[in-house]
Protein backbone atom coordinates (compact mmCIF):
# COMPACT_ATOMS: atom_id res chain seq x y z
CA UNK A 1 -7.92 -32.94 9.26
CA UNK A 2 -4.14 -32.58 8.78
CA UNK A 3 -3.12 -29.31 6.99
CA UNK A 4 -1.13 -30.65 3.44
CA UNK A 5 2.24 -29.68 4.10
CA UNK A 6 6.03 -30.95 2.96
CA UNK A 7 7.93 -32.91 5.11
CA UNK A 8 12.03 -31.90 3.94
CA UNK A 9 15.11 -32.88 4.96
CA UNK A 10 18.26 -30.85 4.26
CA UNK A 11 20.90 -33.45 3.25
CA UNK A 12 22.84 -30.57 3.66
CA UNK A 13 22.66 -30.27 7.75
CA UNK A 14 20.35 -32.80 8.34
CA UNK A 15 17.79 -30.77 9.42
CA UNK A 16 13.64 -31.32 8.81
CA UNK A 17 11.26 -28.66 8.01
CA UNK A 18 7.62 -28.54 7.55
CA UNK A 19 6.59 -26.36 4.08
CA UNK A 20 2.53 -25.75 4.43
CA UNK A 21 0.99 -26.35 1.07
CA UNK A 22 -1.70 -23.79 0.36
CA UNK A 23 -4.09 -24.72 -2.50
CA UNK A 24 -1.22 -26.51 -4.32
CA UNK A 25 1.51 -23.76 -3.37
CA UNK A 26 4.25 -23.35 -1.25
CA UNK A 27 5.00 -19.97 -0.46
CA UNK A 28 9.37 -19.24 -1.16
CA UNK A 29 9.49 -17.78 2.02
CA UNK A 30 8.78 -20.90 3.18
CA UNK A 31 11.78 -22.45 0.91
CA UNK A 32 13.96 -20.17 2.16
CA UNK A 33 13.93 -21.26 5.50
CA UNK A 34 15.75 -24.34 4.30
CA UNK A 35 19.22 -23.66 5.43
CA UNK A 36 18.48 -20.31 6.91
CA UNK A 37 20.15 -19.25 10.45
CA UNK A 38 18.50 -19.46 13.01
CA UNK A 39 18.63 -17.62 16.32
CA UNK A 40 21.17 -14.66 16.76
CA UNK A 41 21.98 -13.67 13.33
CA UNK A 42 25.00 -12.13 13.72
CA UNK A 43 27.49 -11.37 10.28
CA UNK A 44 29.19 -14.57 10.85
CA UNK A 45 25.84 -16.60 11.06
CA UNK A 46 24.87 -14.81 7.87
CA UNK A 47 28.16 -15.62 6.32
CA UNK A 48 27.72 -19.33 7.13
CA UNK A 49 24.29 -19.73 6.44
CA UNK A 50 23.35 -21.72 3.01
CA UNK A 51 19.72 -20.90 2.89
CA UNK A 52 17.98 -22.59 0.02
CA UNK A 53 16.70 -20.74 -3.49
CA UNK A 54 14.31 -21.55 -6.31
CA UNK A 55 16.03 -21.55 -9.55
CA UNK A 56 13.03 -21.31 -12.26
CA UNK A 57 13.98 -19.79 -15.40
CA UNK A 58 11.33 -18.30 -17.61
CA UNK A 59 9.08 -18.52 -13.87
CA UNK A 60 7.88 -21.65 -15.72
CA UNK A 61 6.90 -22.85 -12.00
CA UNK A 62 6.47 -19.66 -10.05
CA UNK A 63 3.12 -17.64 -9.42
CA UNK A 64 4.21 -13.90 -8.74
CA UNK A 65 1.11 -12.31 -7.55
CA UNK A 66 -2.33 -13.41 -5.42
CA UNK A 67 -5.37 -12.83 -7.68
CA UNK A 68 -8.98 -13.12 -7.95
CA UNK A 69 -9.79 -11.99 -11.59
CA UNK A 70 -9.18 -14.37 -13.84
CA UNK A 71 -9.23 -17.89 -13.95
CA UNK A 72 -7.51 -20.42 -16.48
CA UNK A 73 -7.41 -23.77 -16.09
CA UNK A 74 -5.73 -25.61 -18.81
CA UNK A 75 -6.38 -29.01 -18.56
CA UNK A 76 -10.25 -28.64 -18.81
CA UNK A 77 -10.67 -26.05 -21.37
CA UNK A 78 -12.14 -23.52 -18.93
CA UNK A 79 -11.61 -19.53 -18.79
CA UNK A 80 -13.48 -17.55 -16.03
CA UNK A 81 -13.61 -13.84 -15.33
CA UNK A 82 -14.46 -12.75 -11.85
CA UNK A 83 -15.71 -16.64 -11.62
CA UNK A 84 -18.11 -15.59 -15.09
CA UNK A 85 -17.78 -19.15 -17.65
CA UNK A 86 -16.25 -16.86 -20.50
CA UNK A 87 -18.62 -18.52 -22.07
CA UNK A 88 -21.74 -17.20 -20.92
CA UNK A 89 -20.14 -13.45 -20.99
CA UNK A 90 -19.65 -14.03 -24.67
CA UNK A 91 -23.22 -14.55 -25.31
CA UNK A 92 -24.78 -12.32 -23.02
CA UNK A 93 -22.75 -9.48 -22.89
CA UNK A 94 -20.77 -6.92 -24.81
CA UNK A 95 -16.78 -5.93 -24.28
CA UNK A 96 -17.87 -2.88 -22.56
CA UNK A 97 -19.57 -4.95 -19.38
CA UNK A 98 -16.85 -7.43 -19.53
CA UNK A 99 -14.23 -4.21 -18.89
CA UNK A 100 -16.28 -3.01 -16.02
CA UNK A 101 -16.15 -6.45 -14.41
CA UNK A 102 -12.62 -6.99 -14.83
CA UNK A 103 -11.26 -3.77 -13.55
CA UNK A 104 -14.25 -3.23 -11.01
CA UNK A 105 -15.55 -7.02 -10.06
CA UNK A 106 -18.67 -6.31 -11.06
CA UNK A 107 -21.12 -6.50 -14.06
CA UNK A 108 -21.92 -2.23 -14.75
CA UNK A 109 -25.27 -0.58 -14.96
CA UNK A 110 -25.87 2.25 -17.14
CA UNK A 111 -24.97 5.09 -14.82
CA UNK A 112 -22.08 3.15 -14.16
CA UNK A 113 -21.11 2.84 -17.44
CA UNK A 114 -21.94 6.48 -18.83
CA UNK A 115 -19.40 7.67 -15.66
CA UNK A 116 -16.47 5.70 -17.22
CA UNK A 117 -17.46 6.73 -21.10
CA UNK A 118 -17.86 10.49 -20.51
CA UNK A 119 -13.98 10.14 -17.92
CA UNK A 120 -13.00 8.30 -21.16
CA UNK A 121 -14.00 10.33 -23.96
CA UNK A 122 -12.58 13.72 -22.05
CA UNK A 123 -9.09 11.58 -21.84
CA UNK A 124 -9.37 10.77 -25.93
CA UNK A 125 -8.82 14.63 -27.14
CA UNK A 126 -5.05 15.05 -27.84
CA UNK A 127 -3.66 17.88 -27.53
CA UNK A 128 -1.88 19.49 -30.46
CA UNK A 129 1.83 18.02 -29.17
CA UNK A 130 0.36 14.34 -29.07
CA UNK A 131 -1.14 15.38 -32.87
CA UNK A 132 2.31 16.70 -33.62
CA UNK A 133 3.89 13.66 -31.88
CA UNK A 134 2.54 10.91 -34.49
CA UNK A 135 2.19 13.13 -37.66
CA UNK A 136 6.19 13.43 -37.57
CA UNK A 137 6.27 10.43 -38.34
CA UNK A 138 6.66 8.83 -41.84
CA UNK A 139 3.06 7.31 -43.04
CA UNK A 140 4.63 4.01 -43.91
CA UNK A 141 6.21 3.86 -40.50
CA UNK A 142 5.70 0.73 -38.01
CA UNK A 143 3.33 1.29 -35.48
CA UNK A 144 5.01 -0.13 -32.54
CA UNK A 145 7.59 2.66 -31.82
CA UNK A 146 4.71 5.07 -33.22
CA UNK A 147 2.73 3.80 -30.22
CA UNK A 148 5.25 4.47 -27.78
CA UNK A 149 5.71 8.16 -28.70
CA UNK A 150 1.93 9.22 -28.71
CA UNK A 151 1.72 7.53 -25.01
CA UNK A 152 4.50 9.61 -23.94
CA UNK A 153 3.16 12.40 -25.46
CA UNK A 154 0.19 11.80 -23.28
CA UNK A 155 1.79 11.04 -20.17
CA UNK A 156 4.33 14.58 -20.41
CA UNK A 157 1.06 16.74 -20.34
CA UNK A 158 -1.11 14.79 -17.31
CA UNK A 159 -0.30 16.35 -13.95
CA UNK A 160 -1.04 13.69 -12.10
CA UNK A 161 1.16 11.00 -14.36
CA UNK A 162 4.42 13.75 -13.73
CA UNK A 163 3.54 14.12 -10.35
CA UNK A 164 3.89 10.20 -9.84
CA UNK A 165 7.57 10.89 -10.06
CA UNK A 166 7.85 13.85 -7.69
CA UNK A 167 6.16 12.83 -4.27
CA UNK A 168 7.56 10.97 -1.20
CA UNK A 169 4.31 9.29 -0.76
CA UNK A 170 2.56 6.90 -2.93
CA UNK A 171 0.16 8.71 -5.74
CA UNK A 172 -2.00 5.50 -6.29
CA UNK A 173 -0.78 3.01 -3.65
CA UNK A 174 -4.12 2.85 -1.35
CA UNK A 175 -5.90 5.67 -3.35
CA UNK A 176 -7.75 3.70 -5.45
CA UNK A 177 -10.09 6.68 -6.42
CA UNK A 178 -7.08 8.59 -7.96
CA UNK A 179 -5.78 5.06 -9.49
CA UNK A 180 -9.28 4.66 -10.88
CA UNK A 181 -9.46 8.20 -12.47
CA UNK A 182 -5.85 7.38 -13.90
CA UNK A 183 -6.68 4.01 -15.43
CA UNK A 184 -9.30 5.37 -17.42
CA UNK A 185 -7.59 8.03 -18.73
CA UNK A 186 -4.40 5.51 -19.56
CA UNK A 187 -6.94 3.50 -21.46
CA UNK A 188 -8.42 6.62 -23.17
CA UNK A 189 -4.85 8.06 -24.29
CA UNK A 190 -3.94 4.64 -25.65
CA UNK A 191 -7.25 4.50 -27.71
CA UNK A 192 -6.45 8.22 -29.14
CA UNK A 193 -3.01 7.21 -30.28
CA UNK A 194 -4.23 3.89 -32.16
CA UNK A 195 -6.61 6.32 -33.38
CA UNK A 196 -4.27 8.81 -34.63
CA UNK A 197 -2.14 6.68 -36.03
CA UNK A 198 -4.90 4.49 -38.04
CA UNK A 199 -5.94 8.19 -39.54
CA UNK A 200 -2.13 8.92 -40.41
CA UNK A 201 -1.51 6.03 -41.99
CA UNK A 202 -4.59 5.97 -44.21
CA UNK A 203 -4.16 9.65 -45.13
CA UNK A 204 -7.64 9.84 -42.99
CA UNK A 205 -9.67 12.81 -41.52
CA UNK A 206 -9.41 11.80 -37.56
CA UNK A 207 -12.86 12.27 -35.75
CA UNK A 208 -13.59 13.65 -32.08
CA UNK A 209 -14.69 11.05 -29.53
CA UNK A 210 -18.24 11.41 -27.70
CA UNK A 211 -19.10 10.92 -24.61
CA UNK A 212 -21.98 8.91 -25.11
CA UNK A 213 -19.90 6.27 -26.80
CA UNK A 214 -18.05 3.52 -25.38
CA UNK A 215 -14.51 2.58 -25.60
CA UNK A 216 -14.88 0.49 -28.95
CA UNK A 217 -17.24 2.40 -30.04
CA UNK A 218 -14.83 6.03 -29.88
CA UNK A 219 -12.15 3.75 -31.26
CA UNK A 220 -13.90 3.47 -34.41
CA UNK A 221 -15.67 6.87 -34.47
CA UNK A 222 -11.94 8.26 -34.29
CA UNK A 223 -10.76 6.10 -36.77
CA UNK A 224 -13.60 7.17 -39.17
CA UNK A 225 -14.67 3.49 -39.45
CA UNK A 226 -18.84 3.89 -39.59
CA UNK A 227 -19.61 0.48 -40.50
CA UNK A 228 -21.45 -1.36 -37.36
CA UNK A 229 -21.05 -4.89 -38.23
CA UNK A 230 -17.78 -4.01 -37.66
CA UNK A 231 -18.27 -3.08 -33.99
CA UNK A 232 -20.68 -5.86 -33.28
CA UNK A 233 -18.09 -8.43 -34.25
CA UNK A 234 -15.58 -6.49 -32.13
CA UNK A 235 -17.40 -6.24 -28.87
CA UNK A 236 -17.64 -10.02 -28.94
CA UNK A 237 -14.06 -10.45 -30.15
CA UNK A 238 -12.62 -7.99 -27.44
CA UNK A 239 -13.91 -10.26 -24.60
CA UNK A 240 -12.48 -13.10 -25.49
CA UNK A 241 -8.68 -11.49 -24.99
CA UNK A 242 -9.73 -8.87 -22.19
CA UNK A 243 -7.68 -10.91 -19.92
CA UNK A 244 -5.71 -13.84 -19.80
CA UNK A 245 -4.57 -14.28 -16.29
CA UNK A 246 -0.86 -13.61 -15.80
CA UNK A 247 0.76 -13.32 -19.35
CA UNK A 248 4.45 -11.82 -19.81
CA UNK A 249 2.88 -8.87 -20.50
CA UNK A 250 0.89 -8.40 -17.49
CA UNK A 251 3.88 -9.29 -15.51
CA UNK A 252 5.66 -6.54 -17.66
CA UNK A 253 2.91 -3.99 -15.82
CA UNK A 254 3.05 -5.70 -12.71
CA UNK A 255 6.78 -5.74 -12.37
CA UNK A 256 7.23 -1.67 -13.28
CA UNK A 257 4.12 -1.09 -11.07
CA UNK A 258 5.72 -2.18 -8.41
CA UNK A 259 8.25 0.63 -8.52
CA UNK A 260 4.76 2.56 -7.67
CA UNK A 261 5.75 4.58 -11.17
CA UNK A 262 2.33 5.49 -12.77
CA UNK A 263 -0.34 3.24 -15.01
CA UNK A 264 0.63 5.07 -18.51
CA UNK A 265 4.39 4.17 -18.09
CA UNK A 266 3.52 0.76 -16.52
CA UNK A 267 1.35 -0.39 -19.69
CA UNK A 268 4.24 1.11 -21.99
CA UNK A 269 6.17 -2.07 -20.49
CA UNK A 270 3.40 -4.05 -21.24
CA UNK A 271 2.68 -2.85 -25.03
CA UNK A 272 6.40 -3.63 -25.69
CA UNK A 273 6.00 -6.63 -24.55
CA UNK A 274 3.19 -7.44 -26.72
CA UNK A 275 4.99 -6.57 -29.76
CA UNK A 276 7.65 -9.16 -29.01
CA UNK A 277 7.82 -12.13 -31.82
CA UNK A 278 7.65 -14.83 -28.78
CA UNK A 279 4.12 -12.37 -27.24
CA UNK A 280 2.07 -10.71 -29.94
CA UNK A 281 4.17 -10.36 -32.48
CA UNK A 282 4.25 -13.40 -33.68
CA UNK A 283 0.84 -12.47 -35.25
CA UNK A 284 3.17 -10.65 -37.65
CA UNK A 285 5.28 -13.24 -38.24
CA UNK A 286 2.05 -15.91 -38.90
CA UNK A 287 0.82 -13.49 -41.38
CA UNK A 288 3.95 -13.17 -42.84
CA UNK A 289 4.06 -16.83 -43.35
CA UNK A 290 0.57 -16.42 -45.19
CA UNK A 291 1.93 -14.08 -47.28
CA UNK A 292 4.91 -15.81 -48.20
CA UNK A 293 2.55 -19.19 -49.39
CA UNK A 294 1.06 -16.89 -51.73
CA UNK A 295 -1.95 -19.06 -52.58
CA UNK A 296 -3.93 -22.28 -50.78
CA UNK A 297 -2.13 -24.35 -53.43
CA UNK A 298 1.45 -24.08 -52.09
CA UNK A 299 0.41 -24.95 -48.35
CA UNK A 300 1.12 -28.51 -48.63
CA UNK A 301 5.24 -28.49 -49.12
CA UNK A 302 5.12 -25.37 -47.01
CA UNK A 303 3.84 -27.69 -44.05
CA UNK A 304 6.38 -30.20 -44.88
CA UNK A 305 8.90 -27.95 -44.74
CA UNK A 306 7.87 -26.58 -41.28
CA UNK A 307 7.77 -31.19 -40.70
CA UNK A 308 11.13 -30.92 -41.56
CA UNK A 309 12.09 -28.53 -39.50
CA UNK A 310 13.43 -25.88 -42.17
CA UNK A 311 10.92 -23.27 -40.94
CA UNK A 312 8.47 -22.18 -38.08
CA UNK A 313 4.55 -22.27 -37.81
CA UNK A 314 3.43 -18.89 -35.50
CA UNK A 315 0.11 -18.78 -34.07
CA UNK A 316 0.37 -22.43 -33.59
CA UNK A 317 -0.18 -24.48 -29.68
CA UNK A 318 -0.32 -22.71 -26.54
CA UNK A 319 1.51 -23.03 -23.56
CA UNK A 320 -1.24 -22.75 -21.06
CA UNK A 321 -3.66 -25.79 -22.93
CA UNK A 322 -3.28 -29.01 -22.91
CA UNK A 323 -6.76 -29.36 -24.33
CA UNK A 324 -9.04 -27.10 -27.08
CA UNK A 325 -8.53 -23.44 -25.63
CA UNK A 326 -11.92 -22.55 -24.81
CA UNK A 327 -11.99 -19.15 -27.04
CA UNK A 328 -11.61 -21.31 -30.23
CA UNK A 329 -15.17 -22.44 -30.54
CA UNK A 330 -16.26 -19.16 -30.04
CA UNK A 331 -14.31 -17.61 -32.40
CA UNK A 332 -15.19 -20.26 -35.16
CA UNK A 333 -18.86 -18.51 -34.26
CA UNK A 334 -17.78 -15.25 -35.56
CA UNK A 335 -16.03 -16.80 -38.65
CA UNK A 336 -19.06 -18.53 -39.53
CA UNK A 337 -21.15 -15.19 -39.12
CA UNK A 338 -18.42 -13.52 -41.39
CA UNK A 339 -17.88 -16.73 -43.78
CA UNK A 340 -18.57 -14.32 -47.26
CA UNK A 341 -15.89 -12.09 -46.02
CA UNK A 342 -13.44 -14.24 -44.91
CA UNK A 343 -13.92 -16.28 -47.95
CA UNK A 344 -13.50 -13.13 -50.22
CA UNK A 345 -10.10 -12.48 -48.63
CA UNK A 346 -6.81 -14.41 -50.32
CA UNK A 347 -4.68 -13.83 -47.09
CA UNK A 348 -7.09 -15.63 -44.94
CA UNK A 349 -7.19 -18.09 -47.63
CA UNK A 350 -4.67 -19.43 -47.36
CA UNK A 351 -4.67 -19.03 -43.90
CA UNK A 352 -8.00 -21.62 -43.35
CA UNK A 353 -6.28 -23.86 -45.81
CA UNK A 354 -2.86 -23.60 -43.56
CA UNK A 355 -5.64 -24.43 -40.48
CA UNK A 356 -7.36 -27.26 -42.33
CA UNK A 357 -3.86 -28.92 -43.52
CA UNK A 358 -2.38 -28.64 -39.71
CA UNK A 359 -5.95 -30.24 -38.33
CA UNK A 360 -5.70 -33.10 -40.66
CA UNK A 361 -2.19 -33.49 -40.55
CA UNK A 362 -0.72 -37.01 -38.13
CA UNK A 363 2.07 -34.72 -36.97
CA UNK A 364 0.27 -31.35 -35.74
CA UNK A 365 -2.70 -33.66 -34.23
CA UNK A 366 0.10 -35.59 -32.44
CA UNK A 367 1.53 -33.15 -30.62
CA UNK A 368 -1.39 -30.82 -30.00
CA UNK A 369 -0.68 -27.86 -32.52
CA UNK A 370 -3.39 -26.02 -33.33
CA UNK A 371 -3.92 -22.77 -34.30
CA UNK A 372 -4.28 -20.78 -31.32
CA UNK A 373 -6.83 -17.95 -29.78
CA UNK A 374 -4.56 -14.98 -30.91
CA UNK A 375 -3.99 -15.79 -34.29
CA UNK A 376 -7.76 -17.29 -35.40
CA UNK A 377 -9.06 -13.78 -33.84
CA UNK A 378 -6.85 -11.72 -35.68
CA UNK A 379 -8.91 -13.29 -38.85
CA UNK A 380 -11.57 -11.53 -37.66
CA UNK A 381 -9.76 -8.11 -38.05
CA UNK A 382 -8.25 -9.22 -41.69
CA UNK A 383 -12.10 -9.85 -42.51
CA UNK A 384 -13.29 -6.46 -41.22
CA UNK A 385 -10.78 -4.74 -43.57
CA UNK A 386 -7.87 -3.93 -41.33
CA UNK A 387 -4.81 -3.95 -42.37
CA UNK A 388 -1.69 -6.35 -40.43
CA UNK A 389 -0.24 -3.42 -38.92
CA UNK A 390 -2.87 -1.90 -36.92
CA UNK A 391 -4.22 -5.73 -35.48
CA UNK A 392 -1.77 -6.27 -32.76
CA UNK A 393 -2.44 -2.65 -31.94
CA UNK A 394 -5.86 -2.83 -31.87
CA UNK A 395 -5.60 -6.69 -29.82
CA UNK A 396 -3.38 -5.12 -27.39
CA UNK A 397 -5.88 -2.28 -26.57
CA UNK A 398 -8.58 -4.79 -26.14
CA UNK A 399 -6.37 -6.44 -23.26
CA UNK A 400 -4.80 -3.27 -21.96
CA UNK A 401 -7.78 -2.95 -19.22
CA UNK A 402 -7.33 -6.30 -18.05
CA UNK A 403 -3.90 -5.67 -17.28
CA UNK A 404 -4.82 -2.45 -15.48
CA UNK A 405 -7.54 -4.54 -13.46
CA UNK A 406 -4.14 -6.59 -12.41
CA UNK A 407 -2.43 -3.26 -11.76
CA UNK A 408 -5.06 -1.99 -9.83
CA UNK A 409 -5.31 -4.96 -7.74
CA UNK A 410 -1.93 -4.88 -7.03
CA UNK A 411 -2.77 -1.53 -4.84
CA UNK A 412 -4.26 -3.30 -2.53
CA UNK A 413 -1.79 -5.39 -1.41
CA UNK A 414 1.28 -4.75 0.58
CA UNK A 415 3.86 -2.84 -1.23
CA UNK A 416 6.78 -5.11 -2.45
CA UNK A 417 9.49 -4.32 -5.50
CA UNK A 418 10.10 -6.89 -7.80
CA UNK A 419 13.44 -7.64 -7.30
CA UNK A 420 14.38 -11.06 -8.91
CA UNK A 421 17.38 -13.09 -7.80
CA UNK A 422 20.12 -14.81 -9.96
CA UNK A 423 22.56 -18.11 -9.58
CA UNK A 424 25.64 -16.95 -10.44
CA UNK A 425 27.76 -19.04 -12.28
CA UNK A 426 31.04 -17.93 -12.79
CA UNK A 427 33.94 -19.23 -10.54
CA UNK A 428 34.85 -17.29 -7.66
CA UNK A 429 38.59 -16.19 -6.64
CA UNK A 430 38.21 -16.25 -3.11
């Protein structure tokens, strides 16, 4: 059987080349063959070349990395972790197993999973500059940039994080026991400073971890948050964003990773990414939205308004799906199992009455706009008593060890830096 391939002809020089097509890909080193010179290449050869480039802005078109962790397809509806229907993870399993397969490609036992807890737990206890770090802060201060102080906090007093920095040779690059050991801890020090900050904020005692605990479960135990319907709902919740193939903010991590600079300041890159109001922070500006309606009453002529184009809906469609995104239904599980709650609470209110106006609506059903994943979850955290501020926090450390599965990954694979390319535009003199 013939191998799929392109058959192109360069107009150009009237030269053919055959591009293999791999699983629906071309590879651009393949691509930039196209007008590349050939034999001898000599300065003038490289000077008259025209080799051919892929112009792709917002990498709309382009895959960046080879992976095997997560699968997406969004024309059937389907999300698969380490080939697992999310599905049947959702059911079966809690976050904690989920993590394990992600980072590790396989579903943990229990001595598997009390290693990782107790390496996690002995990462969670801040020392007294991290404390010192996010109490100088002002308690009604924003905890995006609060975020990105504790984790630097963190990553001044680990050895190994500093030494990253130092070294001719690669710290983690191939050493996958030393990137394994730092990927926990990365996960551990971002837990502590949600943590810290929650207990800050809220004028709150903050609690030691223990090792017998899981990640979620020392979240809340520093946090001082006892109730366990609250973790329950979480460790469902949590595996439905643990990964979501190759967002902007896993490229974020990928792209500074490939520097070979460490995990901590790698999923710094990511964490701003997530707060960005076209990422996860346009959670914020959906609730804000809420808030602004006031009441279930006014969501009709806010709607219209949004018809009219004299405002913006957040939260709403999904690049990725061109059909229902698979998390949804499960999600609408959860808010079924915490109706009384959600019903209790006037932001999410109005926020089901937004929902049910947009699903009956000729112009949102039209054009596919539905609420998406991110935003119905984050109902889940208004129901469970958290404030706005802390959700995307909380969301992004949910995803944070999916991204360090991708990072991970990544050592195993030749080294390459990111190094984009550009089409300049601008007329030349010469």
């Amino acid at each position: 059987m013939e191998k799929q391939h392109l058959q192109v002809t360069d107009s150009r020089t009237g030269k053919s080349y055959t591009i293999p097509i791999d699983n629906d890909y071309v590879r651009g080193a393949d691509i930039g063959r196209i007008g590349a010179p050939e034999g001898k290449l000599d300065l003038e050869a490289l000077r008259a070349a025209r080799p051919l480039r892929i112009l792709d802005n917002g990498f709309q078109n382009t895959a960046c990395m080879e992976s095997s962790i997560t699968h997406i397809d969004g024309l059937r509806g389907t999300i698969r972790y380490r080939d697992f229907p999310i599905e049947g993870l959702f059911h079966e399993h809690i976050y904690e197993d989920v993590m394990h397969l992600i980072i590790w490609g396989h579903l943990p036992n229990q001595q598997e999973k009390d290693h990782v807890r107790e390496a996690m737990s002995k990462a969670m206890t801040p020392t007294e500059t991290v404390k010192s770090v996010i109490a100088s802060f002002p308690r009604d201060a924003e905890t995006f940039p609060m975020i990105l102080a504790g984790m630097s906090a963190f990553a001044a007093g680990d050895s190994v994080i500093c030494k990253t920095r130092h070294q001719q040779s690669a710290m983690f690059h191939g050493h996958l026991d030393v990137a394994d050991e730092a990927l926990v801890r990365t996960i551990g020090y971002l837990a502590t400073t949600i943590s810290l900050i929650y207990c800050h904020k809220n004028g709150k005692q903050w609690n030691a971890p223990e090792p017998s605990r899981n990640l979620l479960g020392n979240l809340l135990l520093m946090m001082g948050i006892t109730d366990p319907q609250v973790e329950k709902c979480l460790a469902k919740v949590w595996i439905l964003y643990a990964d979501h193939e190759m967002t902007n903010s896993t490229a974020a991590v990928l792209h500074v990773g490939s520097t070979l600079i460490d995990p901590v300041s790698a999923v710094t890159a990511g964490i701003i990414c997530g707060y960005g109001p076209l990422h996860g922070g346009a959670i914020d500006l959906a609730y804000e939205g809420f808030r602004q309606i006031g009441t279930p009453e006014r969501v009709p002529p806010f709607i219209e308004r949004i018809k009219a184009k004299s405002g913006r809906l957040f939260g709403y469609g999904h690049r990725v799906y061109k059909t229902r995104d698979p998390r949804v239904s499960l999600i609408e599980e959860l808010l079924e199992e915490h109706q009384e709650a959600v019903n209790s609470n006037p932001l999410l209110r109005v926020a089901m009455a937004v929902d049910n106006y947009a699903n009956q609506d000729a112009y949102f059903i039209e054009r596919g706009l539905k609420a998406n994943a991110d935003l119905m979850g984050c109902f889940l955290y208004t129901a469970m008593g958290f404030d706005t501020d802390m959700i995307i926090a909380i969301t992004i450390l949910s995803r944070v060890p999916g991204t360090l599965a991708h990072w991970r990954e990544s050592l195993t694979q030749p080294v390459k830096l990111w190094r984009p390319q550009q089409k300049y535009t601008a007329p030349l003199a010469n």
